[in-house]
PDB file of N, CA and C in Angstrom:
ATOM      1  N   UNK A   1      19.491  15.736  -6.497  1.00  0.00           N
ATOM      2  CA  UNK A   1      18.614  15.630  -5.330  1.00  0.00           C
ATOM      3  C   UNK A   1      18.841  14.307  -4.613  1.00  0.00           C
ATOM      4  N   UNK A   2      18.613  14.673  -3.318  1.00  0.00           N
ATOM      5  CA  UNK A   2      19.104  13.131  -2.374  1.00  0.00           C
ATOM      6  C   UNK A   2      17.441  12.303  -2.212  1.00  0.00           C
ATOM      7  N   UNK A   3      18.151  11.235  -2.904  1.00  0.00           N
ATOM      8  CA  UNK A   3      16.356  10.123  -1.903  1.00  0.00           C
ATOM      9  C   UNK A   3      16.920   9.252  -1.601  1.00  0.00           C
ATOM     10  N   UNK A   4      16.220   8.608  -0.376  1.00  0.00           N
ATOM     11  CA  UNK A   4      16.581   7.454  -0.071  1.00  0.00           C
ATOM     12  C   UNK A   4      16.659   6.153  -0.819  1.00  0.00           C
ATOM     13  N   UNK A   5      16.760   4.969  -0.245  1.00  0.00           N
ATOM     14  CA  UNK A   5      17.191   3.706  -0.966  1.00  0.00           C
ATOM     15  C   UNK A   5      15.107   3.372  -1.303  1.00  0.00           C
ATOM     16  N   UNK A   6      14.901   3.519  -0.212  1.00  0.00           N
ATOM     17  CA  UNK A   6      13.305   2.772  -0.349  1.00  0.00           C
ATOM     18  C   UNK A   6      12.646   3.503  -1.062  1.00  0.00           C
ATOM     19  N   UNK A   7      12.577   4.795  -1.227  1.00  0.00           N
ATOM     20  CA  UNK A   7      11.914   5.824  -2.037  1.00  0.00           C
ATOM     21  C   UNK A   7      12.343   5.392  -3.323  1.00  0.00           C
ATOM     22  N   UNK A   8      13.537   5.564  -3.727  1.00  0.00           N
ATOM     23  CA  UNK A   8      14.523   4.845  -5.390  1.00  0.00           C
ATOM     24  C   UNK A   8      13.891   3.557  -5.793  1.00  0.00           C
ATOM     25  N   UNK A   9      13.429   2.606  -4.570  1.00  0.00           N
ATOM     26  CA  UNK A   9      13.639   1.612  -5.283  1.00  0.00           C
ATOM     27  C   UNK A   9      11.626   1.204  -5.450  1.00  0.00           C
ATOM     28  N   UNK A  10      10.941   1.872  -4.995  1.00  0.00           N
ATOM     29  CA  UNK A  10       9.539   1.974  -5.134  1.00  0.00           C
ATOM     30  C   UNK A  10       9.751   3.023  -6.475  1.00  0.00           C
ATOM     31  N   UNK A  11      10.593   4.079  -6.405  1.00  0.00           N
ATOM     32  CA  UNK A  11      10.180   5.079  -8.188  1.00  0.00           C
ATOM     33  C   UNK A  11      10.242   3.558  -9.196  1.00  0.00           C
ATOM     34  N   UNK A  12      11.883   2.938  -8.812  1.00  0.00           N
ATOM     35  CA  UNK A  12      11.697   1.793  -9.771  1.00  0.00           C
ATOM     36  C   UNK A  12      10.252   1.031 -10.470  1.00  0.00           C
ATOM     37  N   UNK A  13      10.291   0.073  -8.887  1.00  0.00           N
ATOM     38  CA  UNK A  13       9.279  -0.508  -9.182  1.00  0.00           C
ATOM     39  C   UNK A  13       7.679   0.167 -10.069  1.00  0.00           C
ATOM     40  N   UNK A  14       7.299   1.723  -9.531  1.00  0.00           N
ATOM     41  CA  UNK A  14       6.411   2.132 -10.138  1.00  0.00           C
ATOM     42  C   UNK A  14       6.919   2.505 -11.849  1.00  0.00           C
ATOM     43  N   UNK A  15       7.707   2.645 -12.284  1.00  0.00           N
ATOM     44  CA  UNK A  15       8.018   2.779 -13.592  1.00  0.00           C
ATOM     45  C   UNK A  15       8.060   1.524 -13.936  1.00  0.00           C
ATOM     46  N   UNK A  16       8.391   0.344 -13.544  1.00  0.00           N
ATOM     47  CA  UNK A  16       8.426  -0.497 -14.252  1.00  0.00           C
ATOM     48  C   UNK A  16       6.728  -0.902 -14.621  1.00  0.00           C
ATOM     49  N   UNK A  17       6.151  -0.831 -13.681  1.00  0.00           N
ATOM     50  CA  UNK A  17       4.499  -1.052 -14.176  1.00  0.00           C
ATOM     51  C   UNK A  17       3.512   0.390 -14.626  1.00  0.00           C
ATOM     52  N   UNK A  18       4.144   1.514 -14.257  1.00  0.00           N
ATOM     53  CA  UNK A  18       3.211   2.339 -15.420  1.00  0.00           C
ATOM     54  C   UNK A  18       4.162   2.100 -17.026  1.00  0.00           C
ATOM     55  N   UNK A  19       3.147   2.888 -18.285  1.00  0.00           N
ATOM     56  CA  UNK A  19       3.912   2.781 -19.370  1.00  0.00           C
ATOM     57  C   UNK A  19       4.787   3.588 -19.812  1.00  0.00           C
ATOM     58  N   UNK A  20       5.746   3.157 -20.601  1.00  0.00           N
ATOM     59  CA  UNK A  20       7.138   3.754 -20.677  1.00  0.00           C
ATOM     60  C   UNK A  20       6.461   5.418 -21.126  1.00  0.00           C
ATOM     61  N   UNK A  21       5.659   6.343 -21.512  1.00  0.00           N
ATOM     62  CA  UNK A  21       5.401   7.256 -21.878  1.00  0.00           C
ATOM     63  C   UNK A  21       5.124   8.246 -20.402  1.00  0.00           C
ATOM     64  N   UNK A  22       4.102   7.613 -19.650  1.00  0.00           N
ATOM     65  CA  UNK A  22       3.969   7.955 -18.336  1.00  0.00           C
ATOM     66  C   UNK A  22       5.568   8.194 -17.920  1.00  0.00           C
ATOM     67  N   UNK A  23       6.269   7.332 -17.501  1.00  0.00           N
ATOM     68  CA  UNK A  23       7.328   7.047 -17.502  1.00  0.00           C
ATOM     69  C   UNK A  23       8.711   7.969 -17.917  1.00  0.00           C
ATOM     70  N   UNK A  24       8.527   8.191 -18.860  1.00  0.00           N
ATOM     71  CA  UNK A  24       9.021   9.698 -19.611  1.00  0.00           C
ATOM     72  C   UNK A  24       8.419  10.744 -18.958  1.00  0.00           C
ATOM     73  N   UNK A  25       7.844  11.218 -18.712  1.00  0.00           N
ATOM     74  CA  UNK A  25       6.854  12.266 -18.243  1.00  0.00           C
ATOM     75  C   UNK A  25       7.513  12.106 -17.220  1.00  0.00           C
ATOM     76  N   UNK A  26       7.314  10.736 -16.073  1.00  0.00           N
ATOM     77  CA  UNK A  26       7.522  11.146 -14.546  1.00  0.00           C
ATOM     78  C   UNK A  26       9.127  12.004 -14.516  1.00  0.00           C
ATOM     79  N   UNK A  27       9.603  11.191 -16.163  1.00  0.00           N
ATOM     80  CA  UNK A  27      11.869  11.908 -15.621  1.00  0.00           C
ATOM     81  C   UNK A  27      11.836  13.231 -15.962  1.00  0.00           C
ATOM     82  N   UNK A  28      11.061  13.433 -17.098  1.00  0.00           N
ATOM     83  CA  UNK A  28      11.200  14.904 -17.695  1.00  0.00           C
ATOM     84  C   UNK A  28      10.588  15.539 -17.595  1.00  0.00           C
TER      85      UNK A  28
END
């Protein structure tokens, strides 16, 4: 799937501050 650069780099940022379990959930 195509996303942009600003969309990619806000998923980043929000995974880096929810917890890695959330986190899992959001990829899988």
């Amino acid at each position: 799937m195509s996303v942009n650069r600003a969309q990619r780099v806000d998923l980043e940022v929000v995974a880096d501050l929810i917890p890695p379990q959330s986190r899992v959930l959001d990829v899988g």
